[in-house]
Protein backbone atom coordinates (compact mmCIF):
# COMPACT_ATOMS: atom_id res chain seq x y z
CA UNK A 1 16.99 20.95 -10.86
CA UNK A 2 14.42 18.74 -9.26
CA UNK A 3 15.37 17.40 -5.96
CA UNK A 4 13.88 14.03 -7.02
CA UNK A 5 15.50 13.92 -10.62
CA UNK A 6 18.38 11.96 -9.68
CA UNK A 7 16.15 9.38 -7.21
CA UNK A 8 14.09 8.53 -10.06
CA UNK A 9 15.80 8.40 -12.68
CA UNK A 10 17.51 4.90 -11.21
CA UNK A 11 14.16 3.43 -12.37
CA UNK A 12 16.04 3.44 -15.90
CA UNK A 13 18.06 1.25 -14.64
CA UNK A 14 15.73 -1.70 -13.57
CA UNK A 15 15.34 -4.77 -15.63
CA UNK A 16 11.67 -4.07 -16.60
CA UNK A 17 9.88 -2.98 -20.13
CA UNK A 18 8.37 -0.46 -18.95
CA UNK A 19 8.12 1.49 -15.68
CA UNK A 20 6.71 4.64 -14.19
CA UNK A 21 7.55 5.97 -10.46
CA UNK A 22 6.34 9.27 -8.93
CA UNK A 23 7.50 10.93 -5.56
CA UNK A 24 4.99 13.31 -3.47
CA UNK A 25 5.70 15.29 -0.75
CA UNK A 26 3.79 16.16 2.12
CA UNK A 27 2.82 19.38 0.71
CA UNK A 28 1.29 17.69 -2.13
CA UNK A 29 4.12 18.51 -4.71
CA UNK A 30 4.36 15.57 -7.10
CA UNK A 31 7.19 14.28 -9.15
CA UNK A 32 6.88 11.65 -12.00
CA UNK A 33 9.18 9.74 -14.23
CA UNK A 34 8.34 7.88 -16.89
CA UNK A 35 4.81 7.53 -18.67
CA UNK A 36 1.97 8.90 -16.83
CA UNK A 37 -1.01 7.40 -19.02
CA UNK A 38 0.21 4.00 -19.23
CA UNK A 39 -2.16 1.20 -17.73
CA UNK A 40 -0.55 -1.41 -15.18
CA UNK A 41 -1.85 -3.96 -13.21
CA UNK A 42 -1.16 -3.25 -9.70
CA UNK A 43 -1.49 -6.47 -8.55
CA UNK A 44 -1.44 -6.51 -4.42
CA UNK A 45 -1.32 -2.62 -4.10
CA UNK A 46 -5.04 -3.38 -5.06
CA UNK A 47 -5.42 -4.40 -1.21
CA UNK A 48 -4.88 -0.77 -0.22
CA UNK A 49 -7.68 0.57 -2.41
CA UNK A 50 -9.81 -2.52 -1.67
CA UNK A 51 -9.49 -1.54 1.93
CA UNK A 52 -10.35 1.88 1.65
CA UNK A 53 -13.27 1.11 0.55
CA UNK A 54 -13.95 -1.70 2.82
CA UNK A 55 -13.56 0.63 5.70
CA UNK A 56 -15.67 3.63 4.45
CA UNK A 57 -18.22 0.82 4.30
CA UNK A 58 -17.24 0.21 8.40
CA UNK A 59 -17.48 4.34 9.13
CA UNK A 60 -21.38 4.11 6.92
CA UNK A 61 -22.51 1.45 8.92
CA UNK A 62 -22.44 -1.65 6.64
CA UNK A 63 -20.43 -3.51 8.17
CA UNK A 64 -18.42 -3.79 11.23
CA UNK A 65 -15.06 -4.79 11.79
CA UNK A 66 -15.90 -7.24 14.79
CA UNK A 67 -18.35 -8.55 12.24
CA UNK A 68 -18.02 -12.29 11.82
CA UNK A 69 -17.00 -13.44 7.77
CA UNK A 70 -15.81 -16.41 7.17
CA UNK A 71 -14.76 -19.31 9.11
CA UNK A 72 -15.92 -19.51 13.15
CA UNK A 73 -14.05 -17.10 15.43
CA UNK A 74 -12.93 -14.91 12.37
CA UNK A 75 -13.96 -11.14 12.11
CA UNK A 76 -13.92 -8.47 8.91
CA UNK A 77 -10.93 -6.68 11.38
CA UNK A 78 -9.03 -10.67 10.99
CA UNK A 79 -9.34 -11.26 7.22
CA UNK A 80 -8.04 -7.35 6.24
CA UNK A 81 -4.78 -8.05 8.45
CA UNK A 82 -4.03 -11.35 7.11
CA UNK A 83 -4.77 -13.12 10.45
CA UNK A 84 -7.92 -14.97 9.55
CA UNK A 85 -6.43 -18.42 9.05
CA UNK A 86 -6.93 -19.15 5.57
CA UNK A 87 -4.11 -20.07 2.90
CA UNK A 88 -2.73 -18.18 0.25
CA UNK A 89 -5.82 -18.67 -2.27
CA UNK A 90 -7.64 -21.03 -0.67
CA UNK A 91 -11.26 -21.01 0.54
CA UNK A 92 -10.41 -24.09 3.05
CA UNK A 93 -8.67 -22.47 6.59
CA UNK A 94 -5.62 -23.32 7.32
CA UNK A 95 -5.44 -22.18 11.01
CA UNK A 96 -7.93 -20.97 13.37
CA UNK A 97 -7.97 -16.99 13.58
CA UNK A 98 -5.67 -14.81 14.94
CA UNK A 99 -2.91 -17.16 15.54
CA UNK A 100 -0.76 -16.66 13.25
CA UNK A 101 -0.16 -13.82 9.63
CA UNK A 102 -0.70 -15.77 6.80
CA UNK A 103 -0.86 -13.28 4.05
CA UNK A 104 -4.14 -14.15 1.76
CA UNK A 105 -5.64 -13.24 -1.11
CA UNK A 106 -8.75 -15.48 -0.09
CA UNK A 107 -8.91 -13.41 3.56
CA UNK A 108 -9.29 -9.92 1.01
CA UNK A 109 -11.93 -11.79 -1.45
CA UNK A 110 -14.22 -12.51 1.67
CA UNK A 111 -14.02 -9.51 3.33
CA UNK A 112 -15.02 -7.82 0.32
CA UNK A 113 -17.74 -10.22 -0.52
CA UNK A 114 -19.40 -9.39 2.67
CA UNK A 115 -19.42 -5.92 2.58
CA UNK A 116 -20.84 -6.67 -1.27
CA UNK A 117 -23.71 -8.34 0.73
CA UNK A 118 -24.25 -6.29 3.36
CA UNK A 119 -24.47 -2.86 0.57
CA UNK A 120 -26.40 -4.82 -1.68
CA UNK A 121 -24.22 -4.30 -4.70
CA UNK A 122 -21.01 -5.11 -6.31
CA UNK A 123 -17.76 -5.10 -4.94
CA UNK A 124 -16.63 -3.59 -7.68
CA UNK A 125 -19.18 -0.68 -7.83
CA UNK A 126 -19.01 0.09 -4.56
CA UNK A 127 -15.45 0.84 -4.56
CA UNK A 128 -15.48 2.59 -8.21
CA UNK A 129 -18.67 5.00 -6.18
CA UNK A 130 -16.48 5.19 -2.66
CA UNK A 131 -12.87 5.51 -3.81
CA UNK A 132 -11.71 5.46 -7.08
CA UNK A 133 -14.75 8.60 -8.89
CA UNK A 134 -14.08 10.67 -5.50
CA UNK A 135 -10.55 10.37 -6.11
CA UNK A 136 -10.98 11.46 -9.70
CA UNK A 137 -8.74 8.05 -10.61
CA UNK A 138 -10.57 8.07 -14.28
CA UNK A 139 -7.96 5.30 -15.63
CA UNK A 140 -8.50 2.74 -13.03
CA UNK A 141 -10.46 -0.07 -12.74
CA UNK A 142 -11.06 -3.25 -11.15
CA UNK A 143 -10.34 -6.78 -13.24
CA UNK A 144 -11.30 -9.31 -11.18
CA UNK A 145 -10.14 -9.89 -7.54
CA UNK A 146 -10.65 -6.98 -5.03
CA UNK A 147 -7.02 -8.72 -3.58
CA UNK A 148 -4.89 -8.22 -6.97
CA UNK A 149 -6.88 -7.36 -9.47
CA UNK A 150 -7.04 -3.30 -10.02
CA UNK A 151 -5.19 -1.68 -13.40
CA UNK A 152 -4.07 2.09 -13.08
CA UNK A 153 -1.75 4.32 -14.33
CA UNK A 154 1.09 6.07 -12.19
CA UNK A 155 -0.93 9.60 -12.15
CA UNK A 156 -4.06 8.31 -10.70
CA UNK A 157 -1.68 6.16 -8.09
CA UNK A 158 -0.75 9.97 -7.10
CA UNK A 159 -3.54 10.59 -5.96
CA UNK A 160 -4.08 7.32 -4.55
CA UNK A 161 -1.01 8.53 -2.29
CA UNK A 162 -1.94 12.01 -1.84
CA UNK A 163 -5.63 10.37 -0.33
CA UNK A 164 -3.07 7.75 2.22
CA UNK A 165 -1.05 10.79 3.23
CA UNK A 166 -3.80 13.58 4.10
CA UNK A 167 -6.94 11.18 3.41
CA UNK A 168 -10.00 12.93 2.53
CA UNK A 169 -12.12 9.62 2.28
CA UNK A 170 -11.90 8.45 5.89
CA UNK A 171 -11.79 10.08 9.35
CA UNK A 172 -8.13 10.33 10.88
CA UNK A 173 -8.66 7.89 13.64
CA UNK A 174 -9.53 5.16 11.04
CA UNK A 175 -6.77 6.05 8.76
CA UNK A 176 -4.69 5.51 12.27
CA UNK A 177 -6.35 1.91 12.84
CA UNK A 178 -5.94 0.88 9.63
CA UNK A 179 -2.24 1.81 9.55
CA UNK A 180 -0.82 0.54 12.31
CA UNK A 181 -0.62 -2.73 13.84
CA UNK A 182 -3.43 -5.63 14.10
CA UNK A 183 -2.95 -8.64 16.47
CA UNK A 184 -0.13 -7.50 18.08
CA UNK A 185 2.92 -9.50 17.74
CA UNK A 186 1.79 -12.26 14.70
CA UNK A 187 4.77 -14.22 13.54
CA UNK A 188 4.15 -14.44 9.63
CA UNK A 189 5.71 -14.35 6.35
CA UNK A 190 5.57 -11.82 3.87
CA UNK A 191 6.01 -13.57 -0.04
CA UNK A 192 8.83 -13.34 -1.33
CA UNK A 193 11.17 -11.70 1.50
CA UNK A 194 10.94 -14.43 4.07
CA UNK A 195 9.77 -15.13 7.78
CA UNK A 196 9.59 -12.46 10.46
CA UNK A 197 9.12 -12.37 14.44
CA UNK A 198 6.94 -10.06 14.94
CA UNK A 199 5.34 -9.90 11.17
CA UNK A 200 3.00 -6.77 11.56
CA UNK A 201 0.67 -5.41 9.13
CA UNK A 202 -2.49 -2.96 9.64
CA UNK A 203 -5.55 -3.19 7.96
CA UNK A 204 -4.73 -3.33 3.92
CA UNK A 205 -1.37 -2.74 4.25
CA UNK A 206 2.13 -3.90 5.19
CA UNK A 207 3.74 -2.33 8.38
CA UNK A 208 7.60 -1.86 7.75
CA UNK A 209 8.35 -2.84 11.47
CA UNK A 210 11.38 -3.99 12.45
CA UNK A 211 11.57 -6.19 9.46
CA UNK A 212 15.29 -6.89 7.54
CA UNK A 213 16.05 -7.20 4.96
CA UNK A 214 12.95 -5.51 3.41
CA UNK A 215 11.53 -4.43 0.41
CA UNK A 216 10.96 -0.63 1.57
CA UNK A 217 14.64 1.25 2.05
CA UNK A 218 17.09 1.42 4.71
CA UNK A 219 16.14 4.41 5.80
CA UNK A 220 12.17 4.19 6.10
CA UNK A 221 10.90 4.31 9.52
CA UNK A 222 9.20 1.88 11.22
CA UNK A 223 5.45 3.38 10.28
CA UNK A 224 6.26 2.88 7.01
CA UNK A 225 3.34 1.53 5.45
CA UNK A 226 2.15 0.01 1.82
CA UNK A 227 2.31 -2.72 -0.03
CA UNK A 228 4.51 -4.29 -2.84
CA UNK A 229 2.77 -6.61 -6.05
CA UNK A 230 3.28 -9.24 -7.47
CA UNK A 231 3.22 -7.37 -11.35
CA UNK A 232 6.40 -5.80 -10.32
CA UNK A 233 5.03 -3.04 -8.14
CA UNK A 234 5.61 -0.90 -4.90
CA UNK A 235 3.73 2.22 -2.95
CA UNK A 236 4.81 3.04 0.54
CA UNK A 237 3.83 6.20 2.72
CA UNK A 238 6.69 7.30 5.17
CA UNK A 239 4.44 9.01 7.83
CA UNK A 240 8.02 10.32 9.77
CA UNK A 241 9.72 11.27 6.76
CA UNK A 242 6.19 12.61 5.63
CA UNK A 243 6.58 11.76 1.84
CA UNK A 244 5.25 8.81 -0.27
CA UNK A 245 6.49 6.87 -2.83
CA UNK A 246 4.92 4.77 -6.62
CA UNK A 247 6.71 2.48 -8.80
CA UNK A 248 4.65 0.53 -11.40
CA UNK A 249 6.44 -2.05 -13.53
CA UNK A 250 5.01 -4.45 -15.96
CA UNK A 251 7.57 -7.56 -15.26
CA UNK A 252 6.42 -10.02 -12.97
CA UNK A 253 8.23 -9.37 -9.29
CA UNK A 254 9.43 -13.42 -9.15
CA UNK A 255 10.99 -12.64 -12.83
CA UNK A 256 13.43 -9.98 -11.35
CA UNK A 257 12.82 -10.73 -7.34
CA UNK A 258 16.72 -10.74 -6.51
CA UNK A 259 17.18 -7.58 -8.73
CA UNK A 260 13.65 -5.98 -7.52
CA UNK A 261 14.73 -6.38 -4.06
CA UNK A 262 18.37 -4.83 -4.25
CA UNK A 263 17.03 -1.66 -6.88
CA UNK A 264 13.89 -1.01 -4.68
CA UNK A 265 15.55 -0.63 -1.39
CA UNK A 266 17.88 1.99 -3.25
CA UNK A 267 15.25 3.69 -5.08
CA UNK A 268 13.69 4.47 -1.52
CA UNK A 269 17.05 5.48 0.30
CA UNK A 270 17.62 7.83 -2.65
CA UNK A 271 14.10 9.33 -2.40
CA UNK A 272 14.67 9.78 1.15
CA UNK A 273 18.35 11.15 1.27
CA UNK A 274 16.75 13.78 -1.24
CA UNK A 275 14.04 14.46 0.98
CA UNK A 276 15.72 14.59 3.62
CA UNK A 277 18.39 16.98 2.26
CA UNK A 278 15.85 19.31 1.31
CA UNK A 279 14.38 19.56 4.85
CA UNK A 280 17.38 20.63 5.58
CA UNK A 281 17.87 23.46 3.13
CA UNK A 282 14.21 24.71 4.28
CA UNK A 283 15.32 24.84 7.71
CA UNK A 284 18.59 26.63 6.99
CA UNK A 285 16.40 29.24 4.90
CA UNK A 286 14.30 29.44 8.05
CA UNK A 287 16.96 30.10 10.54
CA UNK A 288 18.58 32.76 7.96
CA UNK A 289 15.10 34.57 8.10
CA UNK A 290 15.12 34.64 11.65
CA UNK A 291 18.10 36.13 11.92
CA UNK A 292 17.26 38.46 9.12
């Protein structure tokens, strides 16, 4: 039986039309559940691949993360961690830079507009040319906003995971900016959970922290890092546990938030406990063939 099988099959469960999750190890063993070719919208799990592509754009040279975008004061590095002062969707700041996390879809337009201007093309076609055809992710594409705005299916956000767990696009000590903590120790909210003290967040994507309660499970470490949607969706990468997680729905996460945020914590603890008890079978097998 496959140590997974029971963790995913509590996606059955949840209150959604349809839903697909997958599980992937850190040997790059994948387990799915559900269907593999249908198309969802990610909604804000688009900010991970936006970023990616946003910061191969920083390691070529076409932009800079201590370049200034938007408003004065505010850098690329300020707008990808939500600390660039600007409002939900709102092109008017609402704060000067770097004083406070206000998450922002406006913040992810801009910094993607300027690395559109400084390449010289499309947003949209430079991420399809740096992330999503390198990546072989055939059935996704972007549908407006680089912030929420990318449909895929649940086998090409495998490989989306495999590429955040042992990336291929990026050299490791980006992949190590961009996943840990920006601006320090920014109060913020994240929508939907609530208000936190510290808030952090790297470069794309959602630092578990210290936060509780949280959308991730109770037994995610603190690196945990990804990003949940507003189209009923969740990725996170559990660097210490070394395994990642995908669940795409196709309800909206306000329709089923209470639900969404009592089924996804236990979706995660069960992927873990599995995880975790098969660690420990490997290392019993290990220890027998040492003694053997």
């Amino acid at each position: 039986m496959n140590p997974f099988g029971s963790a995913l099959s509590l996606i059955d469960s949840w209150p959604v039309p349809t839903v697909a999750a997958a599980v992937v190890g850190d040997n790059g063993s994948v387990t799915t559940h559900g269907n593999g070719d249908h198309s969802f919208r990610l909604a804000s799990i688009t900010k991970i691949i936006s970023t990616w592509a946003i910061m191969i754009a920083v390691e070529e040279g076409v932009i800079a993360l201590h370049s200034a975008v938007g408003q004065p004061g505010c850098t690329l590095r300020h707008l990808l961690s939500h600390a660039g002062g600007y409002g939900f969707d709102s092109p008017t700041p609402v704060s000067a830079p770097g004083r406070r996390r206000i998450y922002s879809n406006t913040g992810i337009e801009l910094a993607a507009d300027a690395v559109a201007h400084a390449a010289g093309i499309p947003f949209g076609e430079y991420l399809r040319e740096a992330v999503l055809d390198p990546l072989d992710m055939t059935h996704s594409a972007l549908r407006g906003s680089p912030a929420h705005g990318i449909w895929s299916t649940i086998d090409d956000c495998v490989k989306l995971v495999r590429e955040l767990m042992h990336p291929r696009l990026l050299a490791p000590e980006t992949v190590h900016e961009a996943t840990t903590t920006q601006f320090g120790e920014l109060a913020g909210v994240v929508p939907g959970l609530g208000s936190y003290r510290p808030c952090p967040w790297g470069l794309g994507v959602e630092i578990r922290g210290g936060k509780h309660p949280h959308w991730t499970g109770t037994r995610n470490s603190p690196a945990t890092f990804g990003h949940f949607g507003g189209a009923g969706t969740m990725l996170w990468v559990d660097p210490a546990a070394r395994i990642g997680v995908v669940a795409l729905t196709d309800r909206a996460f306000t329709d089923w938030r209470s639900e969404a945020l009592e089924l996804w914590p236990q979706f995660s603890d069960a992927v873990l406990s599995a995880s975790a008890a098969l660690s420990d079978v490997a290392l019993s097998d290990a220890a027998l063939s040492d003694i053997g």
